[in-house]
N, C-alpha and C. Protein backbone atom coordinates (compact mmCIF):
# COMPACT_ATOMS: atom_id res chain seq x y z
N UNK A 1 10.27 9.39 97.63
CA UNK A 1 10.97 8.11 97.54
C UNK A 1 10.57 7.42 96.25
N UNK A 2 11.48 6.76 95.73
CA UNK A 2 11.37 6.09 94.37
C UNK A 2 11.15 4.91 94.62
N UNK A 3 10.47 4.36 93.78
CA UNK A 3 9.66 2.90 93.55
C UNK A 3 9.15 2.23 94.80
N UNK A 4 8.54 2.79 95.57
CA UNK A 4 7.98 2.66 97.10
C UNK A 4 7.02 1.76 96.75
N UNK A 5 6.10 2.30 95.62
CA UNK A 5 4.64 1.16 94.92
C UNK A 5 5.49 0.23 94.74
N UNK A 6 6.30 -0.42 94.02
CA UNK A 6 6.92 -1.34 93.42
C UNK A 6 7.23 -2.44 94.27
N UNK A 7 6.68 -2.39 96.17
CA UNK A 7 6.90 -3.24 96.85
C UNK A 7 5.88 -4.45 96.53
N UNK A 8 6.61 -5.91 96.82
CA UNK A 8 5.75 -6.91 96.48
C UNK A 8 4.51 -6.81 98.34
N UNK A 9 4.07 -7.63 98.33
CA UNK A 9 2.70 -7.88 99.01
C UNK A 9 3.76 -8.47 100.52
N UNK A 10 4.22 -9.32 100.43
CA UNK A 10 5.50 -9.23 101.68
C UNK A 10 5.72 -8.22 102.79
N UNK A 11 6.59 -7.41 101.32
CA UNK A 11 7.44 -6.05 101.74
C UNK A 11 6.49 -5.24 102.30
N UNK A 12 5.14 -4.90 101.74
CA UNK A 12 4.19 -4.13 102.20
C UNK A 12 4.04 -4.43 103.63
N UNK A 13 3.42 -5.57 103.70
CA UNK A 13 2.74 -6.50 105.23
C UNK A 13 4.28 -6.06 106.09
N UNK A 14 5.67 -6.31 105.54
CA UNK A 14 6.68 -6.05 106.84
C UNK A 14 6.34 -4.76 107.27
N UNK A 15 6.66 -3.60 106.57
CA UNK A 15 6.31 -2.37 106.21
C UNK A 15 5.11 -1.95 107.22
N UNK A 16 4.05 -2.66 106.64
CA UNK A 16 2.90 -2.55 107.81
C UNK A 16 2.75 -2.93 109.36
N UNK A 17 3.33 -4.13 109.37
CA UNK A 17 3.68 -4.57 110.59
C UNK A 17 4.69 -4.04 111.68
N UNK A 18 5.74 -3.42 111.06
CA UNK A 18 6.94 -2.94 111.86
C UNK A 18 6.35 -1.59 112.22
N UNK A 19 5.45 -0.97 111.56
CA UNK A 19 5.01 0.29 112.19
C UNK A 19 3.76 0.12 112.97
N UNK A 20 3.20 -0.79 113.06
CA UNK A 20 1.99 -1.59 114.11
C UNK A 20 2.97 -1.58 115.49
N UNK A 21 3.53 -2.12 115.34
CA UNK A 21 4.32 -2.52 116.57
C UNK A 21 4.96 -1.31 117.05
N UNK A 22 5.77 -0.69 116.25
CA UNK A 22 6.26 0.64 116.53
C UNK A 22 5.25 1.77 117.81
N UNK A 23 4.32 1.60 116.83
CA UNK A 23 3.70 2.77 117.12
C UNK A 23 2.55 2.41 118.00
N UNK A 24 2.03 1.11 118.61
CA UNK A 24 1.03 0.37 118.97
C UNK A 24 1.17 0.89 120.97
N UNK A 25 -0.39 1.23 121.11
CA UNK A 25 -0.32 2.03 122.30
C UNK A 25 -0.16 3.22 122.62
N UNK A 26 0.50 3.82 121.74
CA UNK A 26 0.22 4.93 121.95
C UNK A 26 -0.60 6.12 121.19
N UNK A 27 -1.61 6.93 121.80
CA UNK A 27 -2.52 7.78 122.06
C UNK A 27 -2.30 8.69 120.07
N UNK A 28 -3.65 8.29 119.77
CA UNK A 28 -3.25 9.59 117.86
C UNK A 28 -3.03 10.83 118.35
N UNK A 29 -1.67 11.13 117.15
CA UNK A 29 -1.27 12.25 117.53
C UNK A 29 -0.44 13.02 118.94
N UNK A 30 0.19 11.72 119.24
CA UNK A 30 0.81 12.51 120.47
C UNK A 30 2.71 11.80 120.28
N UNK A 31 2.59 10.97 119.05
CA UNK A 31 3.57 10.13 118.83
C UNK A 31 4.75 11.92 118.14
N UNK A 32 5.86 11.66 118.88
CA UNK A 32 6.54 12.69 118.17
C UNK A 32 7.13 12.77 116.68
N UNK A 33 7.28 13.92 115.93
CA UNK A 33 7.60 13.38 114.80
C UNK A 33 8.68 12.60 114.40
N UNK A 34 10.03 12.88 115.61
CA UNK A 34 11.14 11.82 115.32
C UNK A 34 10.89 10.43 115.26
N UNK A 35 9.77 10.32 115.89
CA UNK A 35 9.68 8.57 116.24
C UNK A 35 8.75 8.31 115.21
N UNK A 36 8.00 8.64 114.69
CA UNK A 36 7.51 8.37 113.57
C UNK A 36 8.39 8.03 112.09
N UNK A 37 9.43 9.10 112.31
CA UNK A 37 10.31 9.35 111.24
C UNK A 37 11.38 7.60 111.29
N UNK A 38 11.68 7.58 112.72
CA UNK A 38 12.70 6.33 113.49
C UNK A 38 11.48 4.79 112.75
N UNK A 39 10.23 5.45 113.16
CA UNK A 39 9.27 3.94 112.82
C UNK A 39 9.47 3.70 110.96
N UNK A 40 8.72 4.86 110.99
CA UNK A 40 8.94 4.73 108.85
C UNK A 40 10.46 3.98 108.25
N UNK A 41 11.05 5.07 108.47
CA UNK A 41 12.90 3.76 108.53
C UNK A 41 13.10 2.40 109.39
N UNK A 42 12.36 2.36 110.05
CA UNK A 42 12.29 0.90 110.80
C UNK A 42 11.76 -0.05 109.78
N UNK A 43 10.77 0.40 109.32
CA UNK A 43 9.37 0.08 108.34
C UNK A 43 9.95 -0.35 107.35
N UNK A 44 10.92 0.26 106.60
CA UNK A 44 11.63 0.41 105.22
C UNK A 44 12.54 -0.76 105.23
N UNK A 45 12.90 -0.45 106.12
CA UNK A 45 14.50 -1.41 106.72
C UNK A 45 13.90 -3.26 106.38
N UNK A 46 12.80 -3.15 106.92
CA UNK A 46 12.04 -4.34 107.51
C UNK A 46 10.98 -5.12 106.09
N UNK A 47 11.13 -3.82 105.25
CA UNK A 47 10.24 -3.98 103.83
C UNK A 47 11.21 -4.48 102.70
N UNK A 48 12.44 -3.80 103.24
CA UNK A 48 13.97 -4.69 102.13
C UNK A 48 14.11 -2.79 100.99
N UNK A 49 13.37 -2.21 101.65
CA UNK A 49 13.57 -1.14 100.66
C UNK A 49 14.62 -0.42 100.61
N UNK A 50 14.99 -0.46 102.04
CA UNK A 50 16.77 0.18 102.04
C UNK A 50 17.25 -0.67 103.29
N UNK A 51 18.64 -0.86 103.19
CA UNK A 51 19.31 -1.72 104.03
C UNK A 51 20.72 -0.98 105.19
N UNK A 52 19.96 -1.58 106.42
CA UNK A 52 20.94 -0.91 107.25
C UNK A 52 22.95 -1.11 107.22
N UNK A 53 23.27 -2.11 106.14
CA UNK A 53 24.63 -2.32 105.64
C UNK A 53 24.95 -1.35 104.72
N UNK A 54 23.62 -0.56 103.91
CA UNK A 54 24.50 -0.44 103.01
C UNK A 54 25.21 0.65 103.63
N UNK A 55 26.16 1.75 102.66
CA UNK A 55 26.73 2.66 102.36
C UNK A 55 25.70 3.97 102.96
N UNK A 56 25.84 4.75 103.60
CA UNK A 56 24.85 6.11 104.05
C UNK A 56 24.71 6.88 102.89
N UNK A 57 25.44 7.16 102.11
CA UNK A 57 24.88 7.77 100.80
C UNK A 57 24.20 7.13 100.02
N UNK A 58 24.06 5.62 99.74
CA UNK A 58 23.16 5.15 99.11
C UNK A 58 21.55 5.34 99.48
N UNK A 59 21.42 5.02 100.76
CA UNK A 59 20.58 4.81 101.56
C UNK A 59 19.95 6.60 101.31
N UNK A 60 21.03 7.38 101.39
CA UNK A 60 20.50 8.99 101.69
C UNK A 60 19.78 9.45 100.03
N UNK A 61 20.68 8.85 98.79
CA UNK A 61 20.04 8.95 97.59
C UNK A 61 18.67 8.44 96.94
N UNK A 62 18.61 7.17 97.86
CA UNK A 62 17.19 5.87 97.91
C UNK A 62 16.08 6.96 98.05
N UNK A 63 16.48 7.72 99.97
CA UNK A 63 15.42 8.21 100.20
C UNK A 63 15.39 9.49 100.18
N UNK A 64 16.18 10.19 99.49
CA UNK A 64 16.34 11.42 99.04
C UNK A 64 16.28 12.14 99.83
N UNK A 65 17.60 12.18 101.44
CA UNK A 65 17.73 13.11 102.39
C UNK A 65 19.38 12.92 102.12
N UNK A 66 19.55 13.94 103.45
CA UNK A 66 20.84 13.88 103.67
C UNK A 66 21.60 12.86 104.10
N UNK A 67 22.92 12.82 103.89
CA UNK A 67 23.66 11.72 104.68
C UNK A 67 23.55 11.85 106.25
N UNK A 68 23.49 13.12 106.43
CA UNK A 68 23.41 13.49 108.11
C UNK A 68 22.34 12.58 108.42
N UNK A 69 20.82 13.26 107.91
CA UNK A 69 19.81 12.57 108.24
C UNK A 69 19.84 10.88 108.61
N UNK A 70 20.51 10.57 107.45
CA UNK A 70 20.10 9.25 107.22
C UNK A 70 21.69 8.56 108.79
N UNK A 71 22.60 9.15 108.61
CA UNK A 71 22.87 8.37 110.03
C UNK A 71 22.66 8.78 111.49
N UNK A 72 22.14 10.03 111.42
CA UNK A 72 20.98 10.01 112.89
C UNK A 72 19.62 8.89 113.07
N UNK A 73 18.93 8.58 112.07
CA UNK A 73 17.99 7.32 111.73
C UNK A 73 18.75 6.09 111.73
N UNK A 74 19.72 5.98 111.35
CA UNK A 74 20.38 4.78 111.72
C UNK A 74 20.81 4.47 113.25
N UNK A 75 21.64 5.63 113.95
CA UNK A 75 21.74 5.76 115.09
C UNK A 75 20.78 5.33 115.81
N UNK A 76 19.82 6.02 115.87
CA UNK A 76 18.26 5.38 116.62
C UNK A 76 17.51 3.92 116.43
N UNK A 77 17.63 3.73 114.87
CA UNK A 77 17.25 2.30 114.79
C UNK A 77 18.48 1.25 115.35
N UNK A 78 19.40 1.40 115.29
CA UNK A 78 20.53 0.72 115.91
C UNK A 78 19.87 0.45 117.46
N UNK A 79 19.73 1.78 118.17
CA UNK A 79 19.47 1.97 119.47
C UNK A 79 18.23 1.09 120.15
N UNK A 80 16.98 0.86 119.26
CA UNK A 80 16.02 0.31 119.52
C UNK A 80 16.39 -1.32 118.96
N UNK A 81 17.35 -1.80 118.27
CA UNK A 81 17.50 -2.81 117.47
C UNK A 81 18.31 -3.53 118.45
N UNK A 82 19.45 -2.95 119.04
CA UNK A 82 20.72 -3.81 119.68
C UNK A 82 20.17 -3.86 121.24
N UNK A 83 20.65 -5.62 120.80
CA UNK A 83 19.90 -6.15 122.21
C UNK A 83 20.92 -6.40 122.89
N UNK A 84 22.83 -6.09 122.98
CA UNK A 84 23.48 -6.11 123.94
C UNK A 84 24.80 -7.07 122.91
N UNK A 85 25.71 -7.68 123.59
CA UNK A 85 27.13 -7.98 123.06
C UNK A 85 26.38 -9.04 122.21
N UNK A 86 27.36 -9.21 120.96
CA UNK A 86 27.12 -10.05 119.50
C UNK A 86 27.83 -9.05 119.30
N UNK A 87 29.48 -9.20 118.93
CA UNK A 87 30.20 -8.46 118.34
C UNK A 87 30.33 -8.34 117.34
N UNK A 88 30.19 -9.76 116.17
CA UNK A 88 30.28 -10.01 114.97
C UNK A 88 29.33 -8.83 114.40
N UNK A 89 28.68 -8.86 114.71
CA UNK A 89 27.95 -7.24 113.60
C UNK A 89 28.92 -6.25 113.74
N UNK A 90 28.39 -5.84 114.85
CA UNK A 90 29.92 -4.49 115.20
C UNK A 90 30.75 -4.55 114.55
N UNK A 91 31.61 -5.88 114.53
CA UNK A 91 32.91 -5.91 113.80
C UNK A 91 32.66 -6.11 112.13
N UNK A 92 31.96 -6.07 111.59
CA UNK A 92 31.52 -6.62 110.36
C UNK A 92 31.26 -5.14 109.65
N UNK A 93 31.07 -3.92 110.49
CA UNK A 93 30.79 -2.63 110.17
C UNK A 93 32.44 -1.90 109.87
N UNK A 94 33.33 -2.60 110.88
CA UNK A 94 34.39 -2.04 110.93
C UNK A 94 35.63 -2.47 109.61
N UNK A 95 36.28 -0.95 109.01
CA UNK A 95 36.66 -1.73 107.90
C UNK A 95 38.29 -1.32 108.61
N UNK A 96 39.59 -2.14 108.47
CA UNK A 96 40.77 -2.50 108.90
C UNK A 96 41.88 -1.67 108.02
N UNK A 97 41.94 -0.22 108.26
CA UNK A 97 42.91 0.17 107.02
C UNK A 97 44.43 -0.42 106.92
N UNK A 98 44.72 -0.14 108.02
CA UNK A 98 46.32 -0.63 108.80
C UNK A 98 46.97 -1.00 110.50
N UNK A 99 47.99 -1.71 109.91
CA UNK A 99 47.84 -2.30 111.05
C UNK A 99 49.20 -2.29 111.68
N UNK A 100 50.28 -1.36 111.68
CA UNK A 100 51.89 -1.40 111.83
C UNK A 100 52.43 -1.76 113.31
N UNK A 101 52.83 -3.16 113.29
CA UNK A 101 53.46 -3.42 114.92
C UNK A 101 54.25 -2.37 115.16
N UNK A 102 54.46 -1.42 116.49
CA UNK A 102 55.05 -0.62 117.07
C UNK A 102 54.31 0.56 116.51
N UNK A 103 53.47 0.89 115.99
CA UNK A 103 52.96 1.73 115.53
C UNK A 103 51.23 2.05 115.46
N UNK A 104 50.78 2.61 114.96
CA UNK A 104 49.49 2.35 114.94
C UNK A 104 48.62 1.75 113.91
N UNK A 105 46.86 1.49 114.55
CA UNK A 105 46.05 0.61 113.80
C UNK A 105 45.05 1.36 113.48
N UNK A 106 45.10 1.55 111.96
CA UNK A 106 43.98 2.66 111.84
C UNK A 106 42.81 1.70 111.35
N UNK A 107 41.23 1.87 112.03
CA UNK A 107 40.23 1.51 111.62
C UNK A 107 39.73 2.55 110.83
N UNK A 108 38.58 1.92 110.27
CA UNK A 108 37.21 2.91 109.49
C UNK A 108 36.10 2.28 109.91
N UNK A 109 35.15 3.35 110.41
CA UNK A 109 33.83 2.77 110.77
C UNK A 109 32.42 4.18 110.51
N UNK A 110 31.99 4.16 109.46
CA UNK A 110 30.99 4.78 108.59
C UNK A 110 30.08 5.07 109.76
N UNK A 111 29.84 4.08 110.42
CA UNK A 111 28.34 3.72 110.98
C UNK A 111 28.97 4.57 112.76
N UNK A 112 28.06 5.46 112.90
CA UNK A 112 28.30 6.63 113.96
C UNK A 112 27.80 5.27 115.21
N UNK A 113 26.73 4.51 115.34
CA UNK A 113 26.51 3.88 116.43
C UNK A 113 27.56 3.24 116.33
N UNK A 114 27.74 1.60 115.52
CA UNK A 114 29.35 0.67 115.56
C UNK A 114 30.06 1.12 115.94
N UNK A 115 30.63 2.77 115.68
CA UNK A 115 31.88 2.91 116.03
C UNK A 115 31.88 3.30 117.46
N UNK A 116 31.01 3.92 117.99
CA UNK A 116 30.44 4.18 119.54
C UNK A 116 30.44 3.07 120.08
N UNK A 117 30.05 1.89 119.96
CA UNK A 117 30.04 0.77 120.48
C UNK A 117 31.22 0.08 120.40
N UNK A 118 32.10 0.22 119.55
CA UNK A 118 33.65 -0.48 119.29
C UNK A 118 33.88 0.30 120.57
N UNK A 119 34.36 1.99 120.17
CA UNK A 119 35.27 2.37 121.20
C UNK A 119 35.09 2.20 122.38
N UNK A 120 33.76 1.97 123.46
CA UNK A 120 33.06 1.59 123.94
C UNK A 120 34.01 0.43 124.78
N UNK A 121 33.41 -0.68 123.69
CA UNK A 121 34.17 -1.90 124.36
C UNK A 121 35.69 -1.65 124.44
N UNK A 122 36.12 -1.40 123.46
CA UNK A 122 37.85 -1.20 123.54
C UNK A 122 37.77 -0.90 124.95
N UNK A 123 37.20 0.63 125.34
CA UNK A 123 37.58 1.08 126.47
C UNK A 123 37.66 0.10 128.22
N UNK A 124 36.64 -0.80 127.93
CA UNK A 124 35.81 -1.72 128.62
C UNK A 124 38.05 -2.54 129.32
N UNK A 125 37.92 -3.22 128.16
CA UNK A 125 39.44 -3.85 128.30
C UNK A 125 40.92 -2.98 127.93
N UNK A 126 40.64 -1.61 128.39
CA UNK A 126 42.08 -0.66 128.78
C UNK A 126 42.20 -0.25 127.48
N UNK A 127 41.81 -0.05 126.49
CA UNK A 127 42.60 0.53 125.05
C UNK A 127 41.58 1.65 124.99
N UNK A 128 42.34 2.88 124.35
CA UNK A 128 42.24 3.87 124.58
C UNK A 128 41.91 4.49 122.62
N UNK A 129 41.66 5.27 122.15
CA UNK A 129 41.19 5.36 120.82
C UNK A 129 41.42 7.21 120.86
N UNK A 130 41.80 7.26 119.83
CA UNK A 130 42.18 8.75 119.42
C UNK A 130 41.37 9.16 117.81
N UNK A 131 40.44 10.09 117.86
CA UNK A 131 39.23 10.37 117.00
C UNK A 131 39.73 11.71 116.35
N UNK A 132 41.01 11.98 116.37
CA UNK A 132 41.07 13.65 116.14
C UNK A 132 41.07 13.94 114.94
N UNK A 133 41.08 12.23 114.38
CA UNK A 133 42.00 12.58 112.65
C UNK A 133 40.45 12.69 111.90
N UNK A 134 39.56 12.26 111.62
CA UNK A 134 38.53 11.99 110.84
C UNK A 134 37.36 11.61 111.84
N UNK A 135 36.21 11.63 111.71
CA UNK A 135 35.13 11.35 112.33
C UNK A 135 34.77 10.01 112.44
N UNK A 136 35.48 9.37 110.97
CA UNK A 136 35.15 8.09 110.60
C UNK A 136 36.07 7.14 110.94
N UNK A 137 37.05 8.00 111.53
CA UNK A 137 38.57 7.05 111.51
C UNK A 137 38.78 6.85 112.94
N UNK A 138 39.09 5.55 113.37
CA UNK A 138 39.83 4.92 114.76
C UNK A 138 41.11 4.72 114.94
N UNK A 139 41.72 5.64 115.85
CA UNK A 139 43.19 4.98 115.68
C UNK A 139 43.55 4.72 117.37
N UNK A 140 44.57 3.62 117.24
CA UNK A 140 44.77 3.47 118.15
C UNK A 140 46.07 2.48 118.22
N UNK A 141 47.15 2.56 119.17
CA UNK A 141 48.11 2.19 119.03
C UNK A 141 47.87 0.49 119.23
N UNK A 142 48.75 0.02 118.25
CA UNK A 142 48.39 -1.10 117.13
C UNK A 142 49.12 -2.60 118.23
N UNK A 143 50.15 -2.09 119.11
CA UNK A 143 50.74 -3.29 120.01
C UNK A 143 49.27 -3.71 120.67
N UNK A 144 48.71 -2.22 121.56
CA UNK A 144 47.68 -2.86 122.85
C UNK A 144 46.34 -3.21 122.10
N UNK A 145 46.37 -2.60 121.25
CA UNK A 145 44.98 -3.28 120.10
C UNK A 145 45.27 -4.86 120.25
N UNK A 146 45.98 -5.33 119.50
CA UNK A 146 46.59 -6.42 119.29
C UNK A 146 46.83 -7.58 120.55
N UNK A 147 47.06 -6.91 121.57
CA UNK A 147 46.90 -7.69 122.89
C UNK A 147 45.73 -7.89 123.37
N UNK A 148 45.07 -7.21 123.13
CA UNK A 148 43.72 -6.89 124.37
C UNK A 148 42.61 -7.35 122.90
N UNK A 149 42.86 -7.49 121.54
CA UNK A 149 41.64 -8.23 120.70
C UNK A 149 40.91 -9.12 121.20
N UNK A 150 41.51 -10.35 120.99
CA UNK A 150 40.69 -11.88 122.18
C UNK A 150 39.83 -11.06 123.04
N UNK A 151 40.93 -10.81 124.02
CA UNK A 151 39.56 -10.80 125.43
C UNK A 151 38.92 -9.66 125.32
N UNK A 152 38.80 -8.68 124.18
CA UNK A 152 37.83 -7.59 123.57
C UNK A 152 36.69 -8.06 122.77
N UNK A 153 36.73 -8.94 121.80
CA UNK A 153 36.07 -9.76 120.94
C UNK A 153 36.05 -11.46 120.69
N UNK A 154 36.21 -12.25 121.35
CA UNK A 154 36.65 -13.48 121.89
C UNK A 154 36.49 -14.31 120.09
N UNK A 155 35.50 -15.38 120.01
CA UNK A 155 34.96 -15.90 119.15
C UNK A 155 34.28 -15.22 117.86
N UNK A 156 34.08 -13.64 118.18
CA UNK A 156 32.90 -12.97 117.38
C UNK A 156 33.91 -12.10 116.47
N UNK A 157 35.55 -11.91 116.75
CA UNK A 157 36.45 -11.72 115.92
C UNK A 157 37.11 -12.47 114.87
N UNK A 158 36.89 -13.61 114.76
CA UNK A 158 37.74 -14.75 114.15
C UNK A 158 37.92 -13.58 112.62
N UNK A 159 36.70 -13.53 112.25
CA UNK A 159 37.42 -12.40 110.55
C UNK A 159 38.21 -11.71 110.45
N UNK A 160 37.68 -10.41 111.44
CA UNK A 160 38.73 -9.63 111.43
C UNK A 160 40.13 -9.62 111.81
N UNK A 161 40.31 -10.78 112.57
CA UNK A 161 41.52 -11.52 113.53
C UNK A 161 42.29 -11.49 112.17
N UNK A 162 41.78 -12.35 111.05
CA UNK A 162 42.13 -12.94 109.59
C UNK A 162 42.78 -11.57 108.98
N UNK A 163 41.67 -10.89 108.97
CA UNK A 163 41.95 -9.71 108.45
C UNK A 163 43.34 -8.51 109.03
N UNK A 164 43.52 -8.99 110.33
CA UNK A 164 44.79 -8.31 110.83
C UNK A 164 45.52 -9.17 110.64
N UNK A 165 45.89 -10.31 110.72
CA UNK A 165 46.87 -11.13 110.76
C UNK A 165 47.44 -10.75 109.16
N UNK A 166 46.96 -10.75 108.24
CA UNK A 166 46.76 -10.75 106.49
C UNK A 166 48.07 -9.28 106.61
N UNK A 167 47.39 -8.25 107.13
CA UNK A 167 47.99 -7.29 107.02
C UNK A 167 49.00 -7.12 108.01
N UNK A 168 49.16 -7.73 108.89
CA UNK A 168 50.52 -7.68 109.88
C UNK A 168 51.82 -8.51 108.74
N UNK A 169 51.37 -9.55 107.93
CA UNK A 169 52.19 -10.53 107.14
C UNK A 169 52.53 -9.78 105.79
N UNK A 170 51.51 -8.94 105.66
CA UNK A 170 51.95 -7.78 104.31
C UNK A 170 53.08 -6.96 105.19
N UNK A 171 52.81 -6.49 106.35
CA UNK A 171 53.73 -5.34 107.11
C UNK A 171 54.89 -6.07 106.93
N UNK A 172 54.65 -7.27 107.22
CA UNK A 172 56.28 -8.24 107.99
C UNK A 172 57.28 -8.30 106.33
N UNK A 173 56.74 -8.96 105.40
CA UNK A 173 57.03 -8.45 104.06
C UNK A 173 57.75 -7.26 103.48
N UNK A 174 56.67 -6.35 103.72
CA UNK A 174 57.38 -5.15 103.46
C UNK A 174 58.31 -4.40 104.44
N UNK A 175 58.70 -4.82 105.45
CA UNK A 175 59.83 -4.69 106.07
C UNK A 175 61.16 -5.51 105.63
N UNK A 176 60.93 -6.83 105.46
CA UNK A 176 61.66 -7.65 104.99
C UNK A 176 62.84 -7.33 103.70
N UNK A 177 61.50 -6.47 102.49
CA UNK A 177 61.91 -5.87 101.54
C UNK A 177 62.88 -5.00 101.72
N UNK A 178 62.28 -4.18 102.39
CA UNK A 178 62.82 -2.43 102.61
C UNK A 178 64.67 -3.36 103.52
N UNK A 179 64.28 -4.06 104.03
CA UNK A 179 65.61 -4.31 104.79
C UNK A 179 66.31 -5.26 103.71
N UNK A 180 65.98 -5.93 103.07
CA UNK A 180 67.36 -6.52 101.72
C UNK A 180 67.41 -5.44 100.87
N UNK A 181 66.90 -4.71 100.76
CA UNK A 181 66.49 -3.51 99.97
C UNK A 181 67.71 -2.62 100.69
N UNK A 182 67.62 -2.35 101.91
CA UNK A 182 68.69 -1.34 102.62
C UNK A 182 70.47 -2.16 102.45
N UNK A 183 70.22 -3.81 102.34
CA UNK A 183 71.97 -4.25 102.42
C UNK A 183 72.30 -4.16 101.17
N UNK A 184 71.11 -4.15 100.10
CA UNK A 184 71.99 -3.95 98.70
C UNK A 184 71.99 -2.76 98.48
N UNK A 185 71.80 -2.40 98.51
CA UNK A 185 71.92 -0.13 98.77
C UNK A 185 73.11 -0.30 99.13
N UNK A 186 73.45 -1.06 100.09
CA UNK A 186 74.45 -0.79 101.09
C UNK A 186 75.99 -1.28 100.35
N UNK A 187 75.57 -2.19 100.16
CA UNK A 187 76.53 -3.36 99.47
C UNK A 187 76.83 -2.23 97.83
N UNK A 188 76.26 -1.77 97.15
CA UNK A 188 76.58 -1.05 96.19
C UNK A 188 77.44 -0.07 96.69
N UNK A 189 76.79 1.02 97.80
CA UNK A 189 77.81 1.87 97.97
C UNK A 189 78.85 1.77 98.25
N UNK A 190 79.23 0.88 99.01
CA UNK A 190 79.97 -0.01 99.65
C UNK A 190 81.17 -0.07 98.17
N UNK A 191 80.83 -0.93 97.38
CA UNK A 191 81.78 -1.39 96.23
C UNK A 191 81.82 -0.14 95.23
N UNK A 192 80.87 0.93 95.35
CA UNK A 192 81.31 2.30 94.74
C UNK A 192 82.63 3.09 95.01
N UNK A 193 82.37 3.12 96.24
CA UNK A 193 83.31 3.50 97.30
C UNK A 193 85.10 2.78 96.82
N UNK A 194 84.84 1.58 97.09
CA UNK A 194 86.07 0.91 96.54
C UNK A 194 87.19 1.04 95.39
N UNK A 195 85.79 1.09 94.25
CA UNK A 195 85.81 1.57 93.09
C UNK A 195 86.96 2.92 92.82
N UNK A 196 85.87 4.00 93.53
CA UNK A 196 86.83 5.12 93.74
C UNK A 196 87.81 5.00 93.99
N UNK A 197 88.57 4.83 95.07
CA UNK A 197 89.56 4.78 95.99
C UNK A 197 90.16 3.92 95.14
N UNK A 198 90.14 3.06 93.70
CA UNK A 198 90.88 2.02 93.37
C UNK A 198 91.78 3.05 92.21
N UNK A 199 90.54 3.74 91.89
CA UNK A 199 91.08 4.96 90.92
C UNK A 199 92.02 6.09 91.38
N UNK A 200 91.84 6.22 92.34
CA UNK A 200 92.68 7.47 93.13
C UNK A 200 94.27 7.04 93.42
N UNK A 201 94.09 5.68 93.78
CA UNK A 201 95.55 4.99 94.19
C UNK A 201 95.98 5.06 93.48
């Protein structure tokens, strides 16, 4: 790991402390190596040396493992970290690709726990989620998304609410387009047509 010394006197003491606690009580040498591995990234997390928002490849380049690695360690620190509903994180992980009324709502969610916990709740209030396309990708048909949001995420959605609404008003737009777009198409052929037939007579 790079610039690990370079922690101020703080970062160290978090660093020190989060693995006190971690690891406190139990017997030297009987601690397994995953949980040691789960404490050290706890440690890090808690020292400011790498951050559980960022990006998994950043985080995997910081500490010079894999991306795999690094979101199985996230997974687990998630697991020991989440103390139950506060959606606003969850949703704050989730990024909103599209959103087509009568059609579907594709999410993105990087983070292997968030997105376990989205589909999770979705399921909780009847919406159903289809994973076949990408590992990272949520889809799910975009009407019952849209109904069942509120009483899925009440108060702890207001952003992302923003954030669909934004893109339902881009959708509504670009329908709008495509449809004056289709009567002057229309309206040309229309007077092409005429045209012809003016010549033929």
């Amino acid at each position: 790991m790079k610039d690990l010394g370079g922690l101020d006197q703080a970062a160290r003491l978090a660093l020190a402390d989060t693995l006190i606690t971690r690891l406190d009580g139990a017997p030297f040498g009987t601690v397994p190596k995953r949980e040691l591995d789960v404490a050290i990234f706890t440690g890090l997390i808690a020292a400011g040396y790498v951050s559980d928002t960022d990006p998994v490849f950043v985080t995997a380049k910081r500490l010079e493992i894999t991306p795999g690695r690094v979101k199985s360690l996230l997974y687990s620190y998630r697991m020991s970290q989440d103390s139950g509903p506060g959606f606003e994180r969850m949703l704050a992980a989730v990024r909103i690709v599209s959103v087509e009324r009568g059609g579907d709502a594709v999410l993105n969610v990087e983070d292997a726990y968030w997105r376990d916990a989205l589909i999770a709740r979705l399921k909780e209030v009847g919406v159903f989620t289809d994973g076949a396309h990408n590992s990272e990708r949520v889809v799910l048909e975009a009407d019952q998304f849209l109904a069942a949001f509120d009483d899925a995420f009440g108060t702890d959605g207001t952003d992302a609410k923003a954030r669909i609404d934004e893109l339902l008003a881009e959708d509504d737009r670009d329908g709008q387009v495509a449809f004056v777009r289709g009567i002057a198409l229309k309206a040309l052929g229309e007077m092409a047509l005429a045209a012809v037939k003016a010549l033929i007579a």
